[in-house]
Each structure stands twice: as structure tokens, then as C-alpha cells.
N, C-alpha and C. Protein backbone atom coordinates (compact mmCIF):
# COMPACT_ATOMS: atom_id res chain seq x y z
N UNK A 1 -38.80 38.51 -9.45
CA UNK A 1 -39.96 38.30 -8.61
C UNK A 1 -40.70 39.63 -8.44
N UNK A 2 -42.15 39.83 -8.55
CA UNK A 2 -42.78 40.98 -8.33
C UNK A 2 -42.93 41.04 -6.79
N UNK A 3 -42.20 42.14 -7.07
CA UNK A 3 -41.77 43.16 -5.35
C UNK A 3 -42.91 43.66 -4.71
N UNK A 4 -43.66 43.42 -5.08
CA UNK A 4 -45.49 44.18 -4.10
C UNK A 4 -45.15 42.09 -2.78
N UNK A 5 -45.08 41.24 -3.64
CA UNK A 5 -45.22 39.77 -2.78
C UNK A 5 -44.11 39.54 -2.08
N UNK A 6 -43.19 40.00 -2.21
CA UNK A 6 -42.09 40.16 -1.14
C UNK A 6 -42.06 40.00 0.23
N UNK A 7 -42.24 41.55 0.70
CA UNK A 7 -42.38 41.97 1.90
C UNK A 7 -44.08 41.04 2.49
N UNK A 8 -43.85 40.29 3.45
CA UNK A 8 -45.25 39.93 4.17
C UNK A 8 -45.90 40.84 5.31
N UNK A 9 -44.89 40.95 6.42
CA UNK A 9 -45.47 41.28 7.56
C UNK A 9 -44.03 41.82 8.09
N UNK A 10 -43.96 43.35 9.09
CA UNK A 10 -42.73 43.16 9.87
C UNK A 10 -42.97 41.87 11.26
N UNK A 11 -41.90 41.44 12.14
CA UNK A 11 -41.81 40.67 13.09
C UNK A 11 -41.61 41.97 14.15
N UNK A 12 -42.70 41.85 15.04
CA UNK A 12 -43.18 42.32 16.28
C UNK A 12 -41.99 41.47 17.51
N UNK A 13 -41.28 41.78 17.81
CA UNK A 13 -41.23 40.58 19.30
C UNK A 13 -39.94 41.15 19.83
N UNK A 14 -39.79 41.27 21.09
CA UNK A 14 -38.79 41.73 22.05
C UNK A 14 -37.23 42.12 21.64
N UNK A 15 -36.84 40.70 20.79
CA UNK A 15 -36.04 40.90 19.88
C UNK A 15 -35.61 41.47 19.10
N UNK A 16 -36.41 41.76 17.94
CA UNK A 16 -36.48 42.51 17.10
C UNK A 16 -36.85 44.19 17.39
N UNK A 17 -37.42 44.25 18.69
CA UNK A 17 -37.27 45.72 18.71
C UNK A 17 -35.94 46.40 19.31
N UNK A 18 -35.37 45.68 20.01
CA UNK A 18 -33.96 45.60 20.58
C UNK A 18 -32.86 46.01 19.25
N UNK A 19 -33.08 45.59 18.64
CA UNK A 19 -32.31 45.61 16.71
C UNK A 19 -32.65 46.15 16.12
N UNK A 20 -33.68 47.66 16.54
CA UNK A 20 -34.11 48.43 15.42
C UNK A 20 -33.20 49.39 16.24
N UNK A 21 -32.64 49.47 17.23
CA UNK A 21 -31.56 50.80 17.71
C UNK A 21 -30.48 50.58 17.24
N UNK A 22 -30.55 49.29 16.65
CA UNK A 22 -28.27 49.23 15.69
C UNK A 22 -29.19 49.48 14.08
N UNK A 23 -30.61 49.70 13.71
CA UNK A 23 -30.77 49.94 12.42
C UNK A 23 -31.11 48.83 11.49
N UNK A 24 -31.32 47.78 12.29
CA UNK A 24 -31.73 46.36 11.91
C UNK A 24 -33.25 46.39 12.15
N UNK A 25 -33.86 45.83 10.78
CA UNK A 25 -35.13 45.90 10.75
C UNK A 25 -35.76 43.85 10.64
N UNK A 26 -36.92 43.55 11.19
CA UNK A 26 -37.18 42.14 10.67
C UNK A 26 -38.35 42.03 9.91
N UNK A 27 -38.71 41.44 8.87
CA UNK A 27 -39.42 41.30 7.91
C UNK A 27 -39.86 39.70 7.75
N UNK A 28 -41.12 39.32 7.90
CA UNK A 28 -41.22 37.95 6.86
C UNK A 28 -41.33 38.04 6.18
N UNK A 29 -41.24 37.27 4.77
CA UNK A 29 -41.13 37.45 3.60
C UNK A 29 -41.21 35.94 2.81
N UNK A 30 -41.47 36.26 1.86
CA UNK A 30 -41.66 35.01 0.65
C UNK A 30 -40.64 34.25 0.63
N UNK A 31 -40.66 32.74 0.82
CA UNK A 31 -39.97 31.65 0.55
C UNK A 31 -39.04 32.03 -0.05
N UNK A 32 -39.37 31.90 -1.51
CA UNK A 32 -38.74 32.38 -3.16
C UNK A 32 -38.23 33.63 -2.66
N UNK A 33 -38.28 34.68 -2.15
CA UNK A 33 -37.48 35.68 -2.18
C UNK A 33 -35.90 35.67 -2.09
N UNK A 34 -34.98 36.37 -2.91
CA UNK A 34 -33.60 36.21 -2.90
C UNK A 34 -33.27 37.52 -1.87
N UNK A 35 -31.83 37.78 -1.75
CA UNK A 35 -31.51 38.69 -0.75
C UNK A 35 -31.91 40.24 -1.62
N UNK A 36 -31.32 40.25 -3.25
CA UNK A 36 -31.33 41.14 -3.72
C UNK A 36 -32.54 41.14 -4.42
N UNK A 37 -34.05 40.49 -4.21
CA UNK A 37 -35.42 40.78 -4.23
C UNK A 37 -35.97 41.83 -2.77
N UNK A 38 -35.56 41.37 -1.81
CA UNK A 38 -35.98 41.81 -0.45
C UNK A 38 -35.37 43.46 -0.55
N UNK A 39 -33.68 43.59 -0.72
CA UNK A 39 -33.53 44.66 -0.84
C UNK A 39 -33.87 45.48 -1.57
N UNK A 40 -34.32 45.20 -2.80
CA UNK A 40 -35.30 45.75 -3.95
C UNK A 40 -36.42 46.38 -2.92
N UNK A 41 -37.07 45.48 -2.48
CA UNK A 41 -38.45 45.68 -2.29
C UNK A 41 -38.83 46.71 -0.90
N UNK A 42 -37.52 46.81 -0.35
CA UNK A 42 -37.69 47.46 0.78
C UNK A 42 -36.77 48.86 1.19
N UNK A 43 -36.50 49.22 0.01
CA UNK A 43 -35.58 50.60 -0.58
C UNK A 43 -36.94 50.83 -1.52
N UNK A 44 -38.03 50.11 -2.33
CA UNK A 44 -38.97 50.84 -2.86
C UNK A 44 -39.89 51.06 -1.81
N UNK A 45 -40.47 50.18 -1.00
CA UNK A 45 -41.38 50.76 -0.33
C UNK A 45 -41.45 51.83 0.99
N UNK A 46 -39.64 51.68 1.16
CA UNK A 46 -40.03 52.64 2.57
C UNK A 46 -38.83 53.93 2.00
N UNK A 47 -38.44 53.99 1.22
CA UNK A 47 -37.50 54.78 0.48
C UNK A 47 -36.26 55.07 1.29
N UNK A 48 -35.57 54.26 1.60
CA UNK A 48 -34.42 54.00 2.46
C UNK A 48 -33.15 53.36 1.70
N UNK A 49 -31.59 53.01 2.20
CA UNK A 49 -30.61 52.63 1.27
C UNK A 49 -30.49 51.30 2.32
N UNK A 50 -30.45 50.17 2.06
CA UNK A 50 -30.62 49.01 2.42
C UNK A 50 -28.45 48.48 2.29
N UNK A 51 -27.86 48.04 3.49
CA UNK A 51 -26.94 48.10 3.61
C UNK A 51 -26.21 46.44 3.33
N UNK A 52 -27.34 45.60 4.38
CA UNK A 52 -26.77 44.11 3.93
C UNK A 52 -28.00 43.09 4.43
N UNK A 53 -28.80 42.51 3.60
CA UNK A 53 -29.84 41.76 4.30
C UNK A 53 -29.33 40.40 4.61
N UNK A 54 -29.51 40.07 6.24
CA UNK A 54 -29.65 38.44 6.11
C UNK A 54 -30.58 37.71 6.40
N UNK A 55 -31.06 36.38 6.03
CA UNK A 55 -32.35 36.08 6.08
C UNK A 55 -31.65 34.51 6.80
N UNK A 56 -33.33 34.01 6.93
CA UNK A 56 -32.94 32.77 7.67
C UNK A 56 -34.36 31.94 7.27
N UNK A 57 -34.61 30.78 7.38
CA UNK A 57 -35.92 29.96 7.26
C UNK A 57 -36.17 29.00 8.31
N UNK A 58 -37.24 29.09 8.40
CA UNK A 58 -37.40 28.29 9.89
C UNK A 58 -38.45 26.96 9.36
N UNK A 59 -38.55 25.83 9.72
CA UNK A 59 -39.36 24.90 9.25
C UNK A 59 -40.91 24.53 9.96
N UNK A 60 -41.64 24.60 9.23
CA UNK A 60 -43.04 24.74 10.33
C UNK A 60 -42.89 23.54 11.41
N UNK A 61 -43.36 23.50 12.77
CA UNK A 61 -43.56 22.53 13.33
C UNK A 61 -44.63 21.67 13.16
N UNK A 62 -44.56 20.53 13.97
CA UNK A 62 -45.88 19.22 13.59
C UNK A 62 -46.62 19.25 14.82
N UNK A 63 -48.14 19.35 14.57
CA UNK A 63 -48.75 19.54 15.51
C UNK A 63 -49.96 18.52 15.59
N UNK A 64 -50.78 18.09 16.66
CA UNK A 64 -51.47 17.08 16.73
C UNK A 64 -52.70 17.73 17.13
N UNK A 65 -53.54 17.52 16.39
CA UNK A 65 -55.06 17.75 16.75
C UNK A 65 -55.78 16.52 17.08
N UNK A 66 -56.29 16.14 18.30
CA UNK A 66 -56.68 14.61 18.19
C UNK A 66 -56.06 13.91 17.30
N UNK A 67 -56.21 12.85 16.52
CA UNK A 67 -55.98 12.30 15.85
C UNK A 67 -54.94 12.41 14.47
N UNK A 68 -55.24 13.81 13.98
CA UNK A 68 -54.73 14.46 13.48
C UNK A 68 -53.75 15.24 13.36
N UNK A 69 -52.61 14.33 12.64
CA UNK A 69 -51.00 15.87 12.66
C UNK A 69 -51.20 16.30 11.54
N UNK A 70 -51.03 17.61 11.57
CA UNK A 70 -50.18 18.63 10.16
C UNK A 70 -49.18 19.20 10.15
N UNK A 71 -48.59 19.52 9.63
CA UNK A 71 -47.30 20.74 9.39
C UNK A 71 -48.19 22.05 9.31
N UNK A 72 -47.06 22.90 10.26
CA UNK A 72 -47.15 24.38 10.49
C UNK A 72 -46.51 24.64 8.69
N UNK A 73 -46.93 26.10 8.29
CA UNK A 73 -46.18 26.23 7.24
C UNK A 73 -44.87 26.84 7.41
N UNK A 74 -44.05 26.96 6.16
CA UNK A 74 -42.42 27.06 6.64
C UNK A 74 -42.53 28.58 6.32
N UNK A 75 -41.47 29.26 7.18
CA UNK A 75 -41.52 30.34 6.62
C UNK A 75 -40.38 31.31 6.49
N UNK A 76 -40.10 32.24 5.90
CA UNK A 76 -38.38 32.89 5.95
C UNK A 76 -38.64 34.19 6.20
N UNK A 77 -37.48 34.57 7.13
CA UNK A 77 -37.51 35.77 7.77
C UNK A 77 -35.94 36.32 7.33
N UNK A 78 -36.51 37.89 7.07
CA UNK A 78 -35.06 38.74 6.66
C UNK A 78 -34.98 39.48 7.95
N UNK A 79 -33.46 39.76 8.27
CA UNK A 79 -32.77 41.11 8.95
C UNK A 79 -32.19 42.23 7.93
N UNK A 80 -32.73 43.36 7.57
CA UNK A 80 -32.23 44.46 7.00
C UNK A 80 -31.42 45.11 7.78
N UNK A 81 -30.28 45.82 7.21
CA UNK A 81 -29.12 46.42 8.03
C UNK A 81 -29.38 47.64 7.42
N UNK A 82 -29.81 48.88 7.39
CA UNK A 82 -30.04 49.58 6.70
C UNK A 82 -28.76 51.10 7.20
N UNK A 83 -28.46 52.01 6.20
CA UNK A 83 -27.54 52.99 5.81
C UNK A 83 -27.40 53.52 7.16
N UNK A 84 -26.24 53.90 7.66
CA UNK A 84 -26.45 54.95 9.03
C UNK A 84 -27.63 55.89 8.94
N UNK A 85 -27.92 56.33 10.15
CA UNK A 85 -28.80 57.73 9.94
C UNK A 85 -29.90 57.40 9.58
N UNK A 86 -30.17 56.23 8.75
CA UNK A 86 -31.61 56.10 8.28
C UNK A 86 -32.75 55.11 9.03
N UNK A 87 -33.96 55.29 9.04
CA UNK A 87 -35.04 54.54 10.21
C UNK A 87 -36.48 54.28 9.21
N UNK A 88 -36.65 53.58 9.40
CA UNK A 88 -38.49 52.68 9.21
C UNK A 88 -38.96 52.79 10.36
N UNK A 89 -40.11 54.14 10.20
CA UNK A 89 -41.10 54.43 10.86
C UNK A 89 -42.15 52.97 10.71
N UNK A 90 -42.12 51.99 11.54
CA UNK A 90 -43.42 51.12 11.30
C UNK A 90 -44.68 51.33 11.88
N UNK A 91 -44.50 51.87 13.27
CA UNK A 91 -45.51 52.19 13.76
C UNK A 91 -45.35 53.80 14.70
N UNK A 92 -45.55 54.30 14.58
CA UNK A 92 -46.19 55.93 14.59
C UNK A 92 -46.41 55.91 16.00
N UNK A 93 -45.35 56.67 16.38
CA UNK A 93 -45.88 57.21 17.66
C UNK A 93 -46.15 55.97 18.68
N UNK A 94 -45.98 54.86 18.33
CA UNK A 94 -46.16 53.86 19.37
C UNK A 94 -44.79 54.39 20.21
């Protein structure tokens, strides 16, 4: 899988910042992505040693617009465990 479509977005939320002090990072990421695509892709882009990723998929919910239901889209989220000692600067000085 080309590793630029990988990585989507990190996950912002209470949670997840709580889990960046044990070195756990959260990522959405591509459906199709395997564990050892993600770790690929995230030892190239932030130049770090990636220790054990686990991921999870969540199923979009159904929502009603008047008349109208659709499906939310589905989407999969990784936890990176990354090397002692090492950190992903995501946001600067925040």
C-alpha cells in the first residue's frame, strides 16, 4: 500500500492525550491499512522506532435527516506504542 494514504489525521480527544505520556500515539488511518503498513508509514514520516501498533474499526452510525437515513462512513483507528525515550511532536508548543 502507498504509505503517503496511510496516515489520515492524528485523534485529538481527552483520551488520547492521556496515552501520549505511556508513548502511545492515535492515528486514523485507511480501512485497507495492515498493522505493518501503519508502522511503515509512521517510522517514515515522523522518524521514530514504532514498538507495537493496535488498531481497531468502528462502524459508521445511521442517521436520519427528515426522511432520509444514511450511513456515517466506517472508519479505523491505530494506537502506536512507540520505542522508550522517543515522542511525536504533533503540535508545537501547544
Amino acid at each position: 500500500m502507498n504509505l503517503t494514504r496511510v496516515l489520515k489525521a492524528p485523534v485529538v480527544t481527552e483520551k488520547s492525550t492521556l496515552l501520549q505520556e505511556q508513548g502511545k500515539y492515535v492515528f486514523k488511518v485507511d480501512l485497507k491499512a495492515s498493522k505493518h503498513d501503519i508502522s511503515r508509514a509512521i517510522e517514515a514520516a515522523f522518524d521514530v522506532h514504532v514498538r507495537s501498533v493496535n488498531t481497531l474499526r468502528t462502524h459508521g452510525k445511521m442517521k436520519t435527516y427528515g426522511r432520509n437515513r444514511t450511513k456515517q462512513p466506517d472508519t479505523k483507528k491505530a494506537i502506536v506504542t512507540l520505542a522508550s525515550g522517543e515522542t511525536i511532536q504533533l503540535f508545537e508548543g501547544a
